[in-house]
C-alpha atoms as a PDB file:
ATOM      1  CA  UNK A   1      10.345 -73.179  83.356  1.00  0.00           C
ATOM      2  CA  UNK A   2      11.066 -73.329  79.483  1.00  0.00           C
ATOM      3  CA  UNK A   3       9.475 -74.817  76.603  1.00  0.00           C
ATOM      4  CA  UNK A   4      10.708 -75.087  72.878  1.00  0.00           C
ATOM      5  CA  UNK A   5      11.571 -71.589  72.392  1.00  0.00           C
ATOM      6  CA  UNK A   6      10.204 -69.311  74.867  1.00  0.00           C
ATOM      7  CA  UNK A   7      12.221 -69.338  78.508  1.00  0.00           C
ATOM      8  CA  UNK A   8      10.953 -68.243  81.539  1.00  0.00           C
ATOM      9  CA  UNK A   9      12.968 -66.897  84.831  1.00  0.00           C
ATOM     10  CA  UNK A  10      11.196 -66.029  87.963  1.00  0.00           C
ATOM     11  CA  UNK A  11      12.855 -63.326  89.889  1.00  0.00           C
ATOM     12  CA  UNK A  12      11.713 -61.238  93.237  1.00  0.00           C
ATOM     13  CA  UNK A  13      12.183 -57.766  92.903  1.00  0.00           C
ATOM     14  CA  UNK A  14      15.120 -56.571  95.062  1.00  0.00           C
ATOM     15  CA  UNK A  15      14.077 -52.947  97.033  1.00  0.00           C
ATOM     16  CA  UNK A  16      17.959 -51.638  96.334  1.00  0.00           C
ATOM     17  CA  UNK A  17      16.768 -51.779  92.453  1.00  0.00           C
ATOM     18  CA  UNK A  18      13.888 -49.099  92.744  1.00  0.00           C
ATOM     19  CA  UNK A  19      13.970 -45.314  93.150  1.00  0.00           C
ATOM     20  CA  UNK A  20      12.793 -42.729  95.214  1.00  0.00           C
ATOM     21  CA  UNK A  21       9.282 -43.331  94.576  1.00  0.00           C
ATOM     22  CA  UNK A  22      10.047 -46.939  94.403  1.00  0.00           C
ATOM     23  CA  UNK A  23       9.789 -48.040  91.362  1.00  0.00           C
ATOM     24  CA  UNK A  24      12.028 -49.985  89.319  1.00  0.00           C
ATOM     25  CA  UNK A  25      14.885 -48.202  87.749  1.00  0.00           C
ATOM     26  CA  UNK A  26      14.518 -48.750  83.691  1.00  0.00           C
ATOM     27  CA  UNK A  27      17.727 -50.466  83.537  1.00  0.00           C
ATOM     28  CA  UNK A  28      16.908 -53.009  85.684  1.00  0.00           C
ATOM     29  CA  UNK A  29      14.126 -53.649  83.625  1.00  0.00           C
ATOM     30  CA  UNK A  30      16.305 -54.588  80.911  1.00  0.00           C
ATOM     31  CA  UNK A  31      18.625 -56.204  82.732  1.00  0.00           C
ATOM     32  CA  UNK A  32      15.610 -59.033  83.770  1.00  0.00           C
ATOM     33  CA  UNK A  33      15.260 -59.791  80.772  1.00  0.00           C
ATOM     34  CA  UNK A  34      18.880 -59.986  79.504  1.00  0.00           C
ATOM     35  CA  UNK A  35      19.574 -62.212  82.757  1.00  0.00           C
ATOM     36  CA  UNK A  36      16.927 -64.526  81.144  1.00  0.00           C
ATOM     37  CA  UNK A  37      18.411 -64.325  77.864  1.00  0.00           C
ATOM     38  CA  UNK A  38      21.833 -65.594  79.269  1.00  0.00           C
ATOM     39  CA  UNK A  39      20.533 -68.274  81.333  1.00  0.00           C
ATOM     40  CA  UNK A  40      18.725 -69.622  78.499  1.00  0.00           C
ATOM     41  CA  UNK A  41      22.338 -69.775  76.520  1.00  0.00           C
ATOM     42  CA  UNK A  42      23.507 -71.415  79.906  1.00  0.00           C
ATOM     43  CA  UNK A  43      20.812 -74.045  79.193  1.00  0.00           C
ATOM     44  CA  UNK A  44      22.168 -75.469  75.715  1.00  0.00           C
ATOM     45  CA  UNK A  45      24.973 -75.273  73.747  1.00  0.00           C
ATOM     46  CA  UNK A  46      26.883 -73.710  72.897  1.00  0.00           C
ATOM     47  CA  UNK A  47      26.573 -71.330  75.951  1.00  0.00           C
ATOM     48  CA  UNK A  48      27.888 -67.586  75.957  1.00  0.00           C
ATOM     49  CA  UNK A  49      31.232 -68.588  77.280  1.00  0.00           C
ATOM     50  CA  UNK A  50      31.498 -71.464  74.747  1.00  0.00           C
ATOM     51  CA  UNK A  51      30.560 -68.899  71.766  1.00  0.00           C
ATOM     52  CA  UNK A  52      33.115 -66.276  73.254  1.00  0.00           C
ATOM     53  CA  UNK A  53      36.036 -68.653  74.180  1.00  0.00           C
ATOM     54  CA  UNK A  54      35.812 -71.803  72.088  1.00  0.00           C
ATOM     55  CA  UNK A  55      34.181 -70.222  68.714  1.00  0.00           C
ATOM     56  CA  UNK A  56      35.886 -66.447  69.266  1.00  0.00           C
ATOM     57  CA  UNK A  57      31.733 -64.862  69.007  1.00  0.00           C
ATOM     58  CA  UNK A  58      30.256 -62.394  70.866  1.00  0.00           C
ATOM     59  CA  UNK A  59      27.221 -60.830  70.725  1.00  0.00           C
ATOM     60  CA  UNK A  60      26.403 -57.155  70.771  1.00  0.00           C
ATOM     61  CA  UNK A  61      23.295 -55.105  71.292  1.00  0.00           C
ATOM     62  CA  UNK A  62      22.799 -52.582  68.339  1.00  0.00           C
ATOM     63  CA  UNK A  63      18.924 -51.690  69.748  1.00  0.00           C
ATOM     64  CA  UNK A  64      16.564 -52.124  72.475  1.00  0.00           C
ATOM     65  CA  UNK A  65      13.023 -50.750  72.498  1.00  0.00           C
ATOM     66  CA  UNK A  66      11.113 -51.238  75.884  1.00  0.00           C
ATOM     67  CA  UNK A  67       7.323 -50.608  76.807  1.00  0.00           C
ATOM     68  CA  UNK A  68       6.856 -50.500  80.436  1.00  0.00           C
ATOM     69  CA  UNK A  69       3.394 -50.721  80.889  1.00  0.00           C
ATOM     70  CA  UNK A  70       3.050 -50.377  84.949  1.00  0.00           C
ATOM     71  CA  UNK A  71       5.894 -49.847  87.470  1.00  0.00           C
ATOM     72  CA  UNK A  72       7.568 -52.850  89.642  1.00  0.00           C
ATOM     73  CA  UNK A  73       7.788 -52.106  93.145  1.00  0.00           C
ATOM     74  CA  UNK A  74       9.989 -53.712  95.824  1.00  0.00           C
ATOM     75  CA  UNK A  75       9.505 -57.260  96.262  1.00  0.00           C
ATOM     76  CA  UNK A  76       7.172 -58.246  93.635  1.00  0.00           C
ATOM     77  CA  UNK A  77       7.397 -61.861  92.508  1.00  0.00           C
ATOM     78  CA  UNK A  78       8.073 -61.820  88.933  1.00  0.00           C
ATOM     79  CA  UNK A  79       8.320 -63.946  85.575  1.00  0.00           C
ATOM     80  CA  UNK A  80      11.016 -62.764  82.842  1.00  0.00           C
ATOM     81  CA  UNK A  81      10.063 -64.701  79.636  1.00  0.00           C
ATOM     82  CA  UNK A  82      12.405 -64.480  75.942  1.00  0.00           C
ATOM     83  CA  UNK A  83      12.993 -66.219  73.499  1.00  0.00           C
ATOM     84  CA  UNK A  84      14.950 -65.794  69.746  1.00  0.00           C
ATOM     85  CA  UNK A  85      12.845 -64.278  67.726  1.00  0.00           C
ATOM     86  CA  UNK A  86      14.637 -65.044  64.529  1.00  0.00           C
ATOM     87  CA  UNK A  87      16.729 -62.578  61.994  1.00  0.00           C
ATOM     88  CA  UNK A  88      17.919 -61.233  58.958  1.00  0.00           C
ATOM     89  CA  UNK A  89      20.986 -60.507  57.400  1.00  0.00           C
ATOM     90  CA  UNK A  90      23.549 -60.060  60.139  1.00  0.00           C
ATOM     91  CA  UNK A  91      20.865 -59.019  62.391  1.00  0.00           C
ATOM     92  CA  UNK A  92      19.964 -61.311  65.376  1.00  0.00           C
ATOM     93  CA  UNK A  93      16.380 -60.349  67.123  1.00  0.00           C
ATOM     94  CA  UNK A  94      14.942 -61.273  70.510  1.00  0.00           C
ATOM     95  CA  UNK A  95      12.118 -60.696  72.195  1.00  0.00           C
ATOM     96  CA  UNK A  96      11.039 -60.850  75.901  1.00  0.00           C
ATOM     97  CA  UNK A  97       8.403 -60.083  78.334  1.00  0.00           C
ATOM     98  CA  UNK A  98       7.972 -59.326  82.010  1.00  0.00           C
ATOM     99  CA  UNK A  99       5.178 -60.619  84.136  1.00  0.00           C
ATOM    100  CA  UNK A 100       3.514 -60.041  87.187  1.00  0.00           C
ATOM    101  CA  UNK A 101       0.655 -62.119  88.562  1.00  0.00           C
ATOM    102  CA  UNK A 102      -0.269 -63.000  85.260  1.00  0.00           C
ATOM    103  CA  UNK A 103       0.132 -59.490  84.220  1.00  0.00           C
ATOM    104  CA  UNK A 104       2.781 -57.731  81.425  1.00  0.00           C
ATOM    105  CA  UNK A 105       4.555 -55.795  83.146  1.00  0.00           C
ATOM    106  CA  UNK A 106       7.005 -54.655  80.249  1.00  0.00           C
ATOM    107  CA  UNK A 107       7.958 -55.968  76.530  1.00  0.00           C
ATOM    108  CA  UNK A 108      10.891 -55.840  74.725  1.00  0.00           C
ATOM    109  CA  UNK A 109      12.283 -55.891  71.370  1.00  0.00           C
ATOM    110  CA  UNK A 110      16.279 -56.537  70.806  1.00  0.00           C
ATOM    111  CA  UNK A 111      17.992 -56.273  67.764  1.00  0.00           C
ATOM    112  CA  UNK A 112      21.879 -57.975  68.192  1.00  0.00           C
ATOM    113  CA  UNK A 113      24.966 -58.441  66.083  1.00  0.00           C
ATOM    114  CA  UNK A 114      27.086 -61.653  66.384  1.00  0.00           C
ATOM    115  CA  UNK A 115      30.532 -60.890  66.085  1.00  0.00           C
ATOM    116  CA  UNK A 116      33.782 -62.399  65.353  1.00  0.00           C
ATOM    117  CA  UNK A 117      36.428 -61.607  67.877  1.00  0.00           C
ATOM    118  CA  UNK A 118      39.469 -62.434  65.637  1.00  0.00           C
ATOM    119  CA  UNK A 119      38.379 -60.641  62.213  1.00  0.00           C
ATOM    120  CA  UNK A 120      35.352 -58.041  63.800  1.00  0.00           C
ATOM    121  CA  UNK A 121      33.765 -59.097  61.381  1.00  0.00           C
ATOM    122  CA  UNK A 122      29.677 -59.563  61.271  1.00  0.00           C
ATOM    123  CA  UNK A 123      28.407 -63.239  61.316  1.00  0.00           C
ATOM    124  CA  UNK A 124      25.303 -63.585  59.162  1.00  0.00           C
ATOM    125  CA  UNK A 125      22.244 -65.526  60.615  1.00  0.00           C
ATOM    126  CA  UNK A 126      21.732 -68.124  58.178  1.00  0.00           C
ATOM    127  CA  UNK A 127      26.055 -69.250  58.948  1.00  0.00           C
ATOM    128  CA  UNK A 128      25.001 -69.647  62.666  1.00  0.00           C
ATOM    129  CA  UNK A 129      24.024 -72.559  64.451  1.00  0.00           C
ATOM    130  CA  UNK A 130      22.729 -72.128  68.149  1.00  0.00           C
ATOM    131  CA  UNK A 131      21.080 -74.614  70.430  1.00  0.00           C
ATOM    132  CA  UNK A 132      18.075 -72.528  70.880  1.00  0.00           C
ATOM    133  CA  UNK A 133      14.906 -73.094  68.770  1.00  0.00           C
ATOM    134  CA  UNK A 134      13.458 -69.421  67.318  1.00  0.00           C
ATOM    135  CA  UNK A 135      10.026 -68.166  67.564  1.00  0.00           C
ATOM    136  CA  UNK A 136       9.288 -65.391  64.847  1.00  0.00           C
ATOM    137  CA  UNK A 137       6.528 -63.591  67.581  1.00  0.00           C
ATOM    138  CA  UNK A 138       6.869 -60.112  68.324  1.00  0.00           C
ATOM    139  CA  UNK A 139       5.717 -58.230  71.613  1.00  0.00           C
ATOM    140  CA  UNK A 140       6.512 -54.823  69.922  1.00  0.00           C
ATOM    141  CA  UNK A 141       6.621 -53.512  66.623  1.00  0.00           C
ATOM    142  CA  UNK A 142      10.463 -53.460  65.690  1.00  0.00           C
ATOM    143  CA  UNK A 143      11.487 -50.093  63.848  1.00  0.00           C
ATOM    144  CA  UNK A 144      13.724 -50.164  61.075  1.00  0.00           C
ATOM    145  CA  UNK A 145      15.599 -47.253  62.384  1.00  0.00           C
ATOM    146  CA  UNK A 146      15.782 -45.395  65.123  1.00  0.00           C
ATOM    147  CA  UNK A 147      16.373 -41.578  63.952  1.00  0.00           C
ATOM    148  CA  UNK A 148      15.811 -38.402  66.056  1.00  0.00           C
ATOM    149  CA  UNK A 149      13.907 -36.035  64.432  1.00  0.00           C
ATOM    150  CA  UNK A 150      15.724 -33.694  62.279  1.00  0.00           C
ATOM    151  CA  UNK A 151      14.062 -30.663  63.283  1.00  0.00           C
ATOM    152  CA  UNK A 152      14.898 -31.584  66.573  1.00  0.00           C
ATOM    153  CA  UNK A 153      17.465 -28.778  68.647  1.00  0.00           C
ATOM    154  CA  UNK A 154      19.673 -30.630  71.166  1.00  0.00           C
ATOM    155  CA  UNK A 155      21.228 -28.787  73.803  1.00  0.00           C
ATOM    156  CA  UNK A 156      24.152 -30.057  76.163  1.00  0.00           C
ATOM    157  CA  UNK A 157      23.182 -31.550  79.084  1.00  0.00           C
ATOM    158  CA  UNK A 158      26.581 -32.510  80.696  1.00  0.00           C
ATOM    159  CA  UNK A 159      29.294 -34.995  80.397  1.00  0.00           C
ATOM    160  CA  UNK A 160      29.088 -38.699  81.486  1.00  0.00           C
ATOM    161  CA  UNK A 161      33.135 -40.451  82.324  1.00  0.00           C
ATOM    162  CA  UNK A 162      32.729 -43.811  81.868  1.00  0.00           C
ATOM    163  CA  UNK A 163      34.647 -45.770  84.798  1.00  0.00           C
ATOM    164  CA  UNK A 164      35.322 -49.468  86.406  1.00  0.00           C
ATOM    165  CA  UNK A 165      31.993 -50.142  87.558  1.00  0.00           C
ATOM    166  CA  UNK A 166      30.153 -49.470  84.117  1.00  0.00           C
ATOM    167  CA  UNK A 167      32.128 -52.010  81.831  1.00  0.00           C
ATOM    168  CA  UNK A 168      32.104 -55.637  81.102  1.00  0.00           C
ATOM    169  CA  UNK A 169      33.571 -58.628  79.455  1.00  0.00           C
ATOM    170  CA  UNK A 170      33.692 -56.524  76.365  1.00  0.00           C
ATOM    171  CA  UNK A 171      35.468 -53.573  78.224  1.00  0.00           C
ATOM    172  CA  UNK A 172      32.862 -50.985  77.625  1.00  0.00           C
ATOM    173  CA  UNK A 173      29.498 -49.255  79.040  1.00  0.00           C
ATOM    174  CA  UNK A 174      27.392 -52.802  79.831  1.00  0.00           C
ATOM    175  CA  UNK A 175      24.174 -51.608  77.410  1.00  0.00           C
ATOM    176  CA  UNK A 176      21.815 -52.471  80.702  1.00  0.00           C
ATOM    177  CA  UNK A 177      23.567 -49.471  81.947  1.00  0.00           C
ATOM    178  CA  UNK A 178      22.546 -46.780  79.265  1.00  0.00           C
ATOM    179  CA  UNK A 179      18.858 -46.420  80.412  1.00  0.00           C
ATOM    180  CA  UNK A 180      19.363 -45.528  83.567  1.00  0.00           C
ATOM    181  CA  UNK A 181      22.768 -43.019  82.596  1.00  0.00           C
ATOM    182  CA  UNK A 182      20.792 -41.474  80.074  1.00  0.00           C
ATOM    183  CA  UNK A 183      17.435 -40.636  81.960  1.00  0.00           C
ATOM    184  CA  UNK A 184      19.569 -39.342  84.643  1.00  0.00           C
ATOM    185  CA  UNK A 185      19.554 -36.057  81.963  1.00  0.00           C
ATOM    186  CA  UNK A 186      16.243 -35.723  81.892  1.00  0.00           C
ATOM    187  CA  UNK A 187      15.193 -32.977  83.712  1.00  0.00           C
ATOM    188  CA  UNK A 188      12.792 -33.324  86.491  1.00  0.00           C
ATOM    189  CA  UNK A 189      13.217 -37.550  86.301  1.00  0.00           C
ATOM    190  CA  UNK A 190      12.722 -37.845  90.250  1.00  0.00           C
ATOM    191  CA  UNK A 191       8.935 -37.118  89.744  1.00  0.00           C
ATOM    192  CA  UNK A 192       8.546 -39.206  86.890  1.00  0.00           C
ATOM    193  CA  UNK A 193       8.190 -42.635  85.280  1.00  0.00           C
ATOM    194  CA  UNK A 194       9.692 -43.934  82.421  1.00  0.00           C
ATOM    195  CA  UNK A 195       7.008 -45.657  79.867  1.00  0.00           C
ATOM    196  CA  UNK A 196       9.060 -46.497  77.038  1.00  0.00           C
ATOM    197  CA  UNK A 197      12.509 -46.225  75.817  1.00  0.00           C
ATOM    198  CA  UNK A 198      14.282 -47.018  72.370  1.00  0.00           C
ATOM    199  CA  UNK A 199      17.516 -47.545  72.351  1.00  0.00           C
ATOM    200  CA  UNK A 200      20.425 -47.319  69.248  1.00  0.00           C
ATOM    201  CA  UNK A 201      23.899 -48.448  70.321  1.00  0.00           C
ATOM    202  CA  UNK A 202      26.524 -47.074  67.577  1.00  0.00           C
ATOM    203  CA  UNK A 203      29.817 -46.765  68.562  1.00  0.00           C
ATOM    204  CA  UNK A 204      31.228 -48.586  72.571  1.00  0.00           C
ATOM    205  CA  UNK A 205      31.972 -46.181  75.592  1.00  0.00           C
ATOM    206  CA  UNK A 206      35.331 -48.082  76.814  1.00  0.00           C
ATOM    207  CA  UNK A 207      36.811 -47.151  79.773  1.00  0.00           C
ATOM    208  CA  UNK A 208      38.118 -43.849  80.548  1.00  0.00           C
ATOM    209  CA  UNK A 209      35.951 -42.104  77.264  1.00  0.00           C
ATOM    210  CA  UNK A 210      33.668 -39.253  78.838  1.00  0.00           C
ATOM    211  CA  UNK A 211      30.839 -38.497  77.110  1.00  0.00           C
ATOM    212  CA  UNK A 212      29.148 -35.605  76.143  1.00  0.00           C
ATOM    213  CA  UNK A 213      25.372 -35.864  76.563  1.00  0.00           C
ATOM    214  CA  UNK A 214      22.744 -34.269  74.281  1.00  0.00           C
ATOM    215  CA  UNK A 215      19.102 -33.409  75.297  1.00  0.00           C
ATOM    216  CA  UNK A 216      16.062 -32.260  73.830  1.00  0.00           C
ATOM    217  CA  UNK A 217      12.273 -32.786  74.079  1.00  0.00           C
ATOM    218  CA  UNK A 218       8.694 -32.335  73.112  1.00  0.00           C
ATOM    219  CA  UNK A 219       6.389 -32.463  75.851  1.00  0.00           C
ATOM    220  CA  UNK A 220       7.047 -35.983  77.556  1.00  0.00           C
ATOM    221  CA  UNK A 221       8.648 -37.560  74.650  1.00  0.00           C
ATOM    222  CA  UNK A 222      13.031 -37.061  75.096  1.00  0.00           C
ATOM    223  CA  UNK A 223      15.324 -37.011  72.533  1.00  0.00           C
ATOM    224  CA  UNK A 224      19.062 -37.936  73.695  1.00  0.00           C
ATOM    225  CA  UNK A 225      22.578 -38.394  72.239  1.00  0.00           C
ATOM    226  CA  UNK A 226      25.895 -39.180  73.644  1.00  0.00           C
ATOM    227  CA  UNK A 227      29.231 -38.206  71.458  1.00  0.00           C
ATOM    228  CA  UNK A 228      32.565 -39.596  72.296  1.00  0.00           C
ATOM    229  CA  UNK A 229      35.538 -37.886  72.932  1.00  0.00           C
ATOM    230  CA  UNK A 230      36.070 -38.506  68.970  1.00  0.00           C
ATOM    231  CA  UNK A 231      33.061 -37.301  67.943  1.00  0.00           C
ATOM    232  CA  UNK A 232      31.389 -40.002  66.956  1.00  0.00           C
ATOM    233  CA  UNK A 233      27.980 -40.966  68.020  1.00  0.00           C
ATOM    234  CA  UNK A 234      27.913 -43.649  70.974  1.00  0.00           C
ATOM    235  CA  UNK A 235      24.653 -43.878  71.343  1.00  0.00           C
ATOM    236  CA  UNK A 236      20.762 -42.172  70.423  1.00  0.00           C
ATOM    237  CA  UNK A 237      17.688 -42.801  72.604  1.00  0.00           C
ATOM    238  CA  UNK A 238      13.904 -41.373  72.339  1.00  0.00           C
ATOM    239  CA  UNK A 239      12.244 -41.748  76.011  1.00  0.00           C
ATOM    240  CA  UNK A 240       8.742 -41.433  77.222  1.00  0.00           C
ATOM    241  CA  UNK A 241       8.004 -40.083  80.394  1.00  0.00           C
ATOM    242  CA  UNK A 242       4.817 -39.456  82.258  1.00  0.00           C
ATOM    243  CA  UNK A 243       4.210 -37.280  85.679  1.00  0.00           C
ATOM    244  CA  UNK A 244       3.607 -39.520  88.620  1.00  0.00           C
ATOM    245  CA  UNK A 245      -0.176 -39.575  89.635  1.00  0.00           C
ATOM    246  CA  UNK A 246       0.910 -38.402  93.525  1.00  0.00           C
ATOM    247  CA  UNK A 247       3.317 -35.330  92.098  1.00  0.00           C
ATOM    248  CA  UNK A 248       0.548 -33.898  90.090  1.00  0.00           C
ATOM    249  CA  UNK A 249      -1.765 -33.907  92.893  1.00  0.00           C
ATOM    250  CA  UNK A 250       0.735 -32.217  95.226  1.00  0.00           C
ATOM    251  CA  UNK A 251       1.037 -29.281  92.501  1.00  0.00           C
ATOM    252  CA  UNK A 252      -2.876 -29.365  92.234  1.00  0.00           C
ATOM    253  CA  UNK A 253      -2.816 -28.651  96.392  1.00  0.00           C
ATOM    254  CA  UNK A 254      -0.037 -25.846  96.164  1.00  0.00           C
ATOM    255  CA  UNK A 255      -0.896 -22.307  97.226  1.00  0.00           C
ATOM    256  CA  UNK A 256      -1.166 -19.770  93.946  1.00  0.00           C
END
């Protein structure tokens, strides 16, 4: 179902997407809504494939902020809804939301860069024409920035090879892929749920770059950074987390 600007994709959840406490893994979260997205290119014109290999344009995500407000479980029928959300500058923004029953599930706020695959350079929003109609309505509040605090001490948490199965058309990490890689570094993330993540994408992880992973936290709230080989920063996060209702009742019941 679609109408001018928002576009809506039901999907059922599949059980191989959820973890050991079966919920949904955060990237596939993401990766609902950027299925959505895609079809909705597929819809009009010009579609991604026409904008990558008739107009030499691709886009790329430079942030993603997610609120998961509830878990999705196995087999839930489900409605992904986005829609363009307008832009400034070279800055393209989208939005989306996840339903469930009539419920939101989960909201999201993109921020994406369109660029040119002959010059790399940045197209500017007001030079681009794209069949979709934009709707300047926000789920989430956008921030400007996304900076780690500077007080903040990050300690190594391991390294992260990027290999065949992580990369895409653009020959690095798919960004659908960084939420689950980087909460796999938070410690104790078995008996937990995510309930937000933020999201800055700086620099690609191409194939064959390993990674070194950063971690640091305060209380429930996770600071993380990934470094390339180079040294340059690939990517920042900051991820909530909250206990699982069941796990904190089994450490209620344990003997002292």
């Amino acid at each position: 179902m679609s109408d001018r600007a928002k576009f809506s994709v039901p999907f059922i959840v599949n059980s191989h997407d959820t973890d050991k406490n079966g919920n949904v893994r955060p990237s596939i979260m993401l990766r609902y809504l950027h299925e959505a997205s895609n079809l909705q290119f597929e819809s009009t014109h010009p579609t991604l494939d026409e904008l990558r290999y008739d107009l030499h344009k691709a886009f790329l995500l430079s942030r993603a902020s997610m609120e998961i407000v509830r878990p999705l479980r196995a087999f839930e029928k489900i409605e992904a809804v986005t829609w363009a959300a307008g832009g400034k500058a070279a800055s393209f923004y989208r939005c989306g939301e996840i339903f469930s029953e009539g419920e939101t599930v989960a909201r999201l706020f993109s921020l994406w860069a369109l660029i040119d695959l002959d010059t790399r350079k940045l197209c500017r929003v007001r030079d681009v024409t794209l069949g979709i109609e934009s709707l300047a309505e926000w789920p989430l509040e956008a921030p400007s920035h996304l900076r780690l605090p500077g007080e903040m001490v990050l300690s190594e948490a391991g390294e992260r090879r990027i290999v065949n199965s992580d990369i895409d058309l653009n020959g690095h990490m798919n960004n659908t892929n960084y939420p689950d890689m980087l909460c796999d570094y938070i410690p104790g993330i078995e008996n937990k749920r995510v309930k937000s993540f933020s999201i800055g994408y700086l620099h690609e992880a191409p194939l064959g770059e390993t990674l070194r992973v950063l971690h640091g936290a305060e209380g429930d709230r996770h600071y993380l950074r990934t470094l390339r080989s180079d040294g340059s920063v690939n990517a920042e996060a900051i991820v909530e987390t909250e206990e699982l209702p069941g796990i904190q009742n089994l450490k209620q019941e344990e003997p002292a």
